[in-house]
C-alpha atoms as a PDB file:
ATOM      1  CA  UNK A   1      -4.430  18.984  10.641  1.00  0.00           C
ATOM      2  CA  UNK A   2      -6.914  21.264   9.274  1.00  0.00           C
ATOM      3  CA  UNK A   3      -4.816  23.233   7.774  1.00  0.00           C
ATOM      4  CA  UNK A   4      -3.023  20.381   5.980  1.00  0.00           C
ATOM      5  CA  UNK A   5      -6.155  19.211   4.602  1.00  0.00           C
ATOM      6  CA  UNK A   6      -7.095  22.796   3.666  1.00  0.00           C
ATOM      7  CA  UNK A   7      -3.813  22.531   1.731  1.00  0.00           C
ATOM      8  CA  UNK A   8      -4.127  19.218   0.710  1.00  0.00           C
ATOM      9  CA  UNK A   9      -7.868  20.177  -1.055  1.00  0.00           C
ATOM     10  CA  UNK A  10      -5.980  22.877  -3.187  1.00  0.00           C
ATOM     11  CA  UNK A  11      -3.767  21.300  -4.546  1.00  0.00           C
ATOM     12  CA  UNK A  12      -6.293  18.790  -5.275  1.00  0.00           C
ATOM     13  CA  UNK A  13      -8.750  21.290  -6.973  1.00  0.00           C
ATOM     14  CA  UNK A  14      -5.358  22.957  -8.711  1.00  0.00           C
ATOM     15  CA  UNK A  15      -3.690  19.690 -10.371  1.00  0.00           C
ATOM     16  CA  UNK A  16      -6.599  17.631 -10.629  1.00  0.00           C
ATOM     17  CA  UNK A  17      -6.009  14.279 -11.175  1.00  0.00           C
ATOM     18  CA  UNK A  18      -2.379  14.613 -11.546  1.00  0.00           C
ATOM     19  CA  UNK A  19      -2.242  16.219  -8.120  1.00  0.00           C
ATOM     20  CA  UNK A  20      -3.435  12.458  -6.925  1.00  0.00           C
ATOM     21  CA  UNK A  21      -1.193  10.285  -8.534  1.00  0.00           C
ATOM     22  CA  UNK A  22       1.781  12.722  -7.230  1.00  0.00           C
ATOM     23  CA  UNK A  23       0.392  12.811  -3.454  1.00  0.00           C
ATOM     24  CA  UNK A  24      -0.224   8.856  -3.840  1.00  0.00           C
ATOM     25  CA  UNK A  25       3.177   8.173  -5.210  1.00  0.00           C
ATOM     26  CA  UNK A  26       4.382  10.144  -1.877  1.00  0.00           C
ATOM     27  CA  UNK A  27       2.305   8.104   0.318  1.00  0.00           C
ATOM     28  CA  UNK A  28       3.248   5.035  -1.266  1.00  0.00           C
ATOM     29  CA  UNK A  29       6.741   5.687  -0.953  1.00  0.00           C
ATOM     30  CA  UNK A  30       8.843   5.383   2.142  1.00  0.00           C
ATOM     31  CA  UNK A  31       7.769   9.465   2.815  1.00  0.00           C
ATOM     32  CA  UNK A  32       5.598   9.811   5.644  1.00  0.00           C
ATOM     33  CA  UNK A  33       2.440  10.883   4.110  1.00  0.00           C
ATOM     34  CA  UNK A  34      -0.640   9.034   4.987  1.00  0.00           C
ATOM     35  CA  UNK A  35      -3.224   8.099   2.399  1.00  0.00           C
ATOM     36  CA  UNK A  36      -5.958   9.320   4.676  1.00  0.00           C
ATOM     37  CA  UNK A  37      -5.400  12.921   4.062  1.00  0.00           C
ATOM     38  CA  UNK A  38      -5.020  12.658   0.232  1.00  0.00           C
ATOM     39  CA  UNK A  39      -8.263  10.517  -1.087  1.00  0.00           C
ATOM     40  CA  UNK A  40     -10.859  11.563   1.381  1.00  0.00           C
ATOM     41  CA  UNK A  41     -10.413  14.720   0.500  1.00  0.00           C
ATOM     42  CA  UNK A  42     -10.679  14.022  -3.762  1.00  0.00           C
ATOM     43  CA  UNK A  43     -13.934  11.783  -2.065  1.00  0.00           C
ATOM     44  CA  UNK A  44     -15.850  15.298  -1.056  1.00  0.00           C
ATOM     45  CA  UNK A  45     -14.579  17.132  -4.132  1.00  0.00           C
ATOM     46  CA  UNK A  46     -16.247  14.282  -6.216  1.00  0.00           C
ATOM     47  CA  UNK A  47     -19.377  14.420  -3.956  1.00  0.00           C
ATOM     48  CA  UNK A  48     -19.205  18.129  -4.969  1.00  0.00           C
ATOM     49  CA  UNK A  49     -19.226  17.452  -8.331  1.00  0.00           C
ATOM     50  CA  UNK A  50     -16.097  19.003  -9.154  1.00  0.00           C
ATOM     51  CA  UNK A  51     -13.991  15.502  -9.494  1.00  0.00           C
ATOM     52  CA  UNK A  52     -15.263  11.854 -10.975  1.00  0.00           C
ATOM     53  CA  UNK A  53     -15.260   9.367  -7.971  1.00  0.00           C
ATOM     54  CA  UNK A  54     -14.222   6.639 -10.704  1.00  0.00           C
ATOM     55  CA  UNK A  55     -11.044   8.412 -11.829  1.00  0.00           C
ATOM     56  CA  UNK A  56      -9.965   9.097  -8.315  1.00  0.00           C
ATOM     57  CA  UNK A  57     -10.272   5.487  -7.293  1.00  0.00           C
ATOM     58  CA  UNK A  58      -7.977   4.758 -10.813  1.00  0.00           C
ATOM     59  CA  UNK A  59      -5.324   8.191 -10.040  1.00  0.00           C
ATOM     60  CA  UNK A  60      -5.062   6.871  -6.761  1.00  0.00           C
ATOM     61  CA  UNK A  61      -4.371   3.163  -7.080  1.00  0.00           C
ATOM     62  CA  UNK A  62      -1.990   4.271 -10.236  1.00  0.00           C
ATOM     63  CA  UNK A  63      -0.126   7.038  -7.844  1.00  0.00           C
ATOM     64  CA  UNK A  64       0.142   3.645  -5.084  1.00  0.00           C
ATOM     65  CA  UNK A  65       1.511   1.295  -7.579  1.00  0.00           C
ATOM     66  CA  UNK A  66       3.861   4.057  -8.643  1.00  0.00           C
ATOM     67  CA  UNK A  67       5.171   4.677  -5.538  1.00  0.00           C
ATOM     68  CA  UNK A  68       5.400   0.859  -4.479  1.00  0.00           C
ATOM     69  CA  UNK A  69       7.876  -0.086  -7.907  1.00  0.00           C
ATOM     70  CA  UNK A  70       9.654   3.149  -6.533  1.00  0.00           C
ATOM     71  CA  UNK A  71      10.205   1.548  -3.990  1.00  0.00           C
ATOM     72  CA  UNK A  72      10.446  -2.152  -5.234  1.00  0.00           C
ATOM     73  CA  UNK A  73      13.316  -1.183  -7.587  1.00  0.00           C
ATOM     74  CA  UNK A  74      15.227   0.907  -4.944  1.00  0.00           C
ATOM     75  CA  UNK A  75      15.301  -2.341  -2.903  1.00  0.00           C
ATOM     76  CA  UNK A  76      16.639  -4.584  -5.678  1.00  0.00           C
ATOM     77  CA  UNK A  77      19.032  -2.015  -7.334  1.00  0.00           C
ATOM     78  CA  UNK A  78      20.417  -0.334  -3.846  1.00  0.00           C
ATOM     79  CA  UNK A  79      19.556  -2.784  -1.211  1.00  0.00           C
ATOM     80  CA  UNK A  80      20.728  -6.305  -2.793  1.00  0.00           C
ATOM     81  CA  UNK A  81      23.999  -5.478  -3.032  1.00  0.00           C
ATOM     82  CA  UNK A  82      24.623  -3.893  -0.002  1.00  0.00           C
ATOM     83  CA  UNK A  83      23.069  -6.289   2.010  1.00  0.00           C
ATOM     84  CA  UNK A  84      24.666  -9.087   0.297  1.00  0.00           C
ATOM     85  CA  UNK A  85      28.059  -6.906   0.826  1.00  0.00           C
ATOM     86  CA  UNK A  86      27.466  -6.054   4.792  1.00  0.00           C
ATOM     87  CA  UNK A  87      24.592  -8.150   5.846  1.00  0.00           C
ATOM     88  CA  UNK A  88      26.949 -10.328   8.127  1.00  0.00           C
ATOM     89  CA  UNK A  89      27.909  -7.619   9.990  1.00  0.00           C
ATOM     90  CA  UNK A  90      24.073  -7.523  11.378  1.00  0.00           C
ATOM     91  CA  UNK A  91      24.175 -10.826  11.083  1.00  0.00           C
ATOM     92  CA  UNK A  92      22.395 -11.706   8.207  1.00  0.00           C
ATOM     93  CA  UNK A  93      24.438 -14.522   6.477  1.00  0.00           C
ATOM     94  CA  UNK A  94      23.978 -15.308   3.181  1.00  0.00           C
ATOM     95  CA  UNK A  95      21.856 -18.817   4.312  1.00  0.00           C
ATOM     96  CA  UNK A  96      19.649 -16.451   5.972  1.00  0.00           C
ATOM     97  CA  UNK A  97      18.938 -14.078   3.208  1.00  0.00           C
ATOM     98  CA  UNK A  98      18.293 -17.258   1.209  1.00  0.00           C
ATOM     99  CA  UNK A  99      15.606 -18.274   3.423  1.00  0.00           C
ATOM    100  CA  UNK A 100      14.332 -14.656   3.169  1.00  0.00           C
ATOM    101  CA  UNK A 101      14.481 -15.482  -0.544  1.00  0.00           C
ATOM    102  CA  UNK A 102      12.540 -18.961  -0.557  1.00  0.00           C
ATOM    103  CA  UNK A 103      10.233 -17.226   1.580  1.00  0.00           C
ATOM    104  CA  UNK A 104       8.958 -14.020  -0.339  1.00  0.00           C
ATOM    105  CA  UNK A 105       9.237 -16.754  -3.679  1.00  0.00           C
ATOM    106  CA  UNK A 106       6.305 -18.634  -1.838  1.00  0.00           C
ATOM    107  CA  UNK A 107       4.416 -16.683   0.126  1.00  0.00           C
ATOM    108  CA  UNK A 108       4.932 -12.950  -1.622  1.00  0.00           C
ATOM    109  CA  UNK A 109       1.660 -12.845  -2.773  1.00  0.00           C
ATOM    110  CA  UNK A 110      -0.035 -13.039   0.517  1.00  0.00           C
ATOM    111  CA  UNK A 111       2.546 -11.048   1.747  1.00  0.00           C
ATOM    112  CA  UNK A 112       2.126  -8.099  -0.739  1.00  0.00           C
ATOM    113  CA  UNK A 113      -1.781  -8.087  -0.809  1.00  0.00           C
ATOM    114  CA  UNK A 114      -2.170  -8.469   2.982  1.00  0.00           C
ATOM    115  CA  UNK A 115       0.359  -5.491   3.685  1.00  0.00           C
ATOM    116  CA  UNK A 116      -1.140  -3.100   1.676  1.00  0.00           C
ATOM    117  CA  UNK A 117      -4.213  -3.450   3.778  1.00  0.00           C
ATOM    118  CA  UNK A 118      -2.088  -2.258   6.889  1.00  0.00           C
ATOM    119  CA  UNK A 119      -1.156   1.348   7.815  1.00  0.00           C
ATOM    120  CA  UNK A 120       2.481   1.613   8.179  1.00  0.00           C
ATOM    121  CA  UNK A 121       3.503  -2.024   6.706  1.00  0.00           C
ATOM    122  CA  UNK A 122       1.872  -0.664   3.257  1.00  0.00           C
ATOM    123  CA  UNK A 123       4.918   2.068   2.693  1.00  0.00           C
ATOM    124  CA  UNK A 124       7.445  -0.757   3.506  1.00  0.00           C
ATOM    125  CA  UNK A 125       5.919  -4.351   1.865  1.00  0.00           C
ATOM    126  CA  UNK A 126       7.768  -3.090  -1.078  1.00  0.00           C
ATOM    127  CA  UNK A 127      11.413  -3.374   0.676  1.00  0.00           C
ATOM    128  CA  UNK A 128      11.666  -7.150   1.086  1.00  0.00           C
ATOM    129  CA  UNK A 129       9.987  -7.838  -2.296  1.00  0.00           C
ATOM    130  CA  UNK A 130      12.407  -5.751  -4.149  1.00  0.00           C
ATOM    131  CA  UNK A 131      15.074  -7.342  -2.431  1.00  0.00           C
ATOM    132  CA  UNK A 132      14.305 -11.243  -2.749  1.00  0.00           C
ATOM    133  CA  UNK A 133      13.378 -10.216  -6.706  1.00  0.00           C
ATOM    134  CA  UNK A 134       9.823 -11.218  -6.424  1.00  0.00           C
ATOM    135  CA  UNK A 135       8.287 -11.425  -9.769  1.00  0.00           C
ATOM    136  CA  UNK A 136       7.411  -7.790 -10.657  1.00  0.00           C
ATOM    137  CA  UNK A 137       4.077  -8.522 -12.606  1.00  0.00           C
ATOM    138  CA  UNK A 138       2.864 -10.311  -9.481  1.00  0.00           C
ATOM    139  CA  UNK A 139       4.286  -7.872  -7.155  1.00  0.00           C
ATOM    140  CA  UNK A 140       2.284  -5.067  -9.481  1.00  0.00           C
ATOM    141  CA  UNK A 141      -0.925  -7.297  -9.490  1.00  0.00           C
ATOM    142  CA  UNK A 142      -0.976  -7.634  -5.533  1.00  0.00           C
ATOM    143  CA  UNK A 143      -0.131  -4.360  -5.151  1.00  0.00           C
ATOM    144  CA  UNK A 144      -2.660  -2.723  -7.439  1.00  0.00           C
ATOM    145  CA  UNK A 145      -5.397  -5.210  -5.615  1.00  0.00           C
ATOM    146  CA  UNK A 146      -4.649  -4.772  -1.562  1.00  0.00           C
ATOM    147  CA  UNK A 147      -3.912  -0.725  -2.575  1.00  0.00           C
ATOM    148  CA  UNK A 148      -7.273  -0.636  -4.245  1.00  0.00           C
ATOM    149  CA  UNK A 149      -9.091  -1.912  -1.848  1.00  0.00           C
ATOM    150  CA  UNK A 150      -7.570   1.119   0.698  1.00  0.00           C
ATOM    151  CA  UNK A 151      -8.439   3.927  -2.019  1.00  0.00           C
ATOM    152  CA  UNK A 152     -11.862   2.795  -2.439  1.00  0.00           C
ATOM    153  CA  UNK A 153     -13.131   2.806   1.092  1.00  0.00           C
ATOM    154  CA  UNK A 154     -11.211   6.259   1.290  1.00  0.00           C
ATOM    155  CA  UNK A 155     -13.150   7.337  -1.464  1.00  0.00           C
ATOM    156  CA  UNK A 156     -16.557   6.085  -0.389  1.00  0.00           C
ATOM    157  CA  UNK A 157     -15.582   7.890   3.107  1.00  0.00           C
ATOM    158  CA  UNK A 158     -14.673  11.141   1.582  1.00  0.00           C
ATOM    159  CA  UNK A 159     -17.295  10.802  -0.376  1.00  0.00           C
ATOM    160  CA  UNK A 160     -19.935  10.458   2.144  1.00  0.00           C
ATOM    161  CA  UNK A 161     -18.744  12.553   5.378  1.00  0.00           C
ATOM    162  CA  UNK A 162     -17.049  15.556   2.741  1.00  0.00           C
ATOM    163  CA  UNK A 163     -14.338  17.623   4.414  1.00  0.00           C
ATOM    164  CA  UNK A 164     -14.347  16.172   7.984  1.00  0.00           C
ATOM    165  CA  UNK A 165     -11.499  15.517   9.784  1.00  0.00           C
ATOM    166  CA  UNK A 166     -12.855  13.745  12.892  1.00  0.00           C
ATOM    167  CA  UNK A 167     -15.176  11.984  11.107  1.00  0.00           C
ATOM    168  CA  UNK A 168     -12.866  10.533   8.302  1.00  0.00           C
ATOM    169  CA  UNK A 169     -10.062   9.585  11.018  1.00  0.00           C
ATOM    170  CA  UNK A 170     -12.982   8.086  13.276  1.00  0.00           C
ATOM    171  CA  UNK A 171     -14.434   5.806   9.724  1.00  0.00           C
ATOM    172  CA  UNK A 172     -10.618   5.302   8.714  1.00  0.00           C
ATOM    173  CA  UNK A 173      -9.987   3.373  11.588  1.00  0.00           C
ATOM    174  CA  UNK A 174     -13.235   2.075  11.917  1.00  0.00           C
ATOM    175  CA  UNK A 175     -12.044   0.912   8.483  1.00  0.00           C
ATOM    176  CA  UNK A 176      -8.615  -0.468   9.119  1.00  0.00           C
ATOM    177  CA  UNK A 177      -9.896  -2.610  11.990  1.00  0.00           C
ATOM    178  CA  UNK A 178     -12.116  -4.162   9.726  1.00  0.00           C
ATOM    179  CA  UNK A 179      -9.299  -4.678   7.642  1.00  0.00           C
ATOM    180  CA  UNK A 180      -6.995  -6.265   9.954  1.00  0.00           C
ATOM    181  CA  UNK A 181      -9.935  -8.529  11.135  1.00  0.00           C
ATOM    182  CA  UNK A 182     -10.126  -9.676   7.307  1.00  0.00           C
ATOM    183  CA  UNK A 183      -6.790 -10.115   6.893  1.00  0.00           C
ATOM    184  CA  UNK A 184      -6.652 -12.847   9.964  1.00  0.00           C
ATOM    185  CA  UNK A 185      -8.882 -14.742   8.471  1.00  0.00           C
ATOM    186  CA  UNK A 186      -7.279 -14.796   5.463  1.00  0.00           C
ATOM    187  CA  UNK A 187      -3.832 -15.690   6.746  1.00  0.00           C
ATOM    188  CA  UNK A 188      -5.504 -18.425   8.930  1.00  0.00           C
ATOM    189  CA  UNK A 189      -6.981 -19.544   5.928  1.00  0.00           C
ATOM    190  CA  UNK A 190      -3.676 -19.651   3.394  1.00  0.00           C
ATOM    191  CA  UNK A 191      -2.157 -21.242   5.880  1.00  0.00           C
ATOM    192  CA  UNK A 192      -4.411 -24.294   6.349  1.00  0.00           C
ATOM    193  CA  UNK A 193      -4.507 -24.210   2.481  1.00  0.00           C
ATOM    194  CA  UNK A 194      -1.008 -24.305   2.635  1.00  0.00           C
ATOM    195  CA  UNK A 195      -0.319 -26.790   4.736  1.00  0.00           C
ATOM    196  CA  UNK A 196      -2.900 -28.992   3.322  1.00  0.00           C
ATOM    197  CA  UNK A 197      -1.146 -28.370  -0.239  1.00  0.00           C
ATOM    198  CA  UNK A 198       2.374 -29.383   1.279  1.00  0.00           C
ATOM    199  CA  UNK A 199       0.921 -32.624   3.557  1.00  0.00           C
ATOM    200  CA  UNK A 200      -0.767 -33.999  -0.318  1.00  0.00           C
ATOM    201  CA  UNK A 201       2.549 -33.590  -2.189  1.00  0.00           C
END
């Protein structure tokens, strides 16, 4: 892991921010390349002065959002069809995939903001969007939100502990269980909003 953040710190240094929005794009993708060895690291090369802690927060929320529509458009132009084609051999009928449909049209908002926040579900949230159409300018608002939230506290953590493994994996968690505490609250909350919202109508 050392070495891969070793790595990951050159070809920081070397492309700049370029080199972020690339690495992000990755991570934001379906390839398996967490976020948490790409920003902490452009974190301690701002605290060294040789980066602006402002422009990595931007590279890396552009190089998320760029990896998400990757994904997002992948869905709707390669997914759709097939699934509409062979989905009822897996048994997804074409009721069901309307329900998935009425279900990302009103709730794909939380949906997309709340799984950006979440390691693993934050490479994939882009799948079912792309797939029941969800509006793209929301889908890019969410997106740009719940993945800027993530950047920023691997920034700040980066940018406080430098080039430490243990110690940005041990505040990265720390991190993402503060997240996922946040993020039941919030559901718990949209979903007495919600219901109050359907019971007046």
């Amino acid at each position: 892991m050392e070495i891969i953040i070793t790595w990951i710190v050159d070809i920081i240094a070397r492309l700049g921010y370029p080199g972020i929005i690339i690495l992000m794009f990755l991570e934001s993708s379906f390839f398996p390349f967490p976020s948490e060895i790409v920003i902490p690291p452009a974190g301690y090369l701002a605290s060294q002065g040789s980066m602006n802690i402002w422009l990595v927060i931007l590279t890396g929320i552009m190089g998320s959002l760029l990896g998400a529509l990757f994904n997002y458009y992948l869905a709707l132009w390669l997914g759709r069809p097939l699934l509409m084609k062979f989905g009822k051999y897996f048994f997804l009928t074409p009721e069901r995939f309307a329900k998935v449909d009425d279900y990302f049209l009103k709730h794909g908002d939380i949906s997309t903001f709340t799984g950006r926040l979440i390691t693993v579900v934050r490479q994939y949230i882009s799948f079912p969007a792309g797939l029941t159409r969800m509006n793209i300018i929301k889908f890019s608002f969410y997106t740009a939100i719940g993945a800027g939230i993530w950047v920023t506290i691997l920034a700040c953590i980066g940018f406080m502990v430098g080039n430490n493994i243990e110690r940005v994996q041990q505040y990265s968690k720390q991190a993402s269980l503060m997240l996922l505490v946040f993020i039941v609250i919030l559901v718990l909350f949209y979903i007495i909003r919600f219901k109050r919202n359907t019971t007046n109508r």
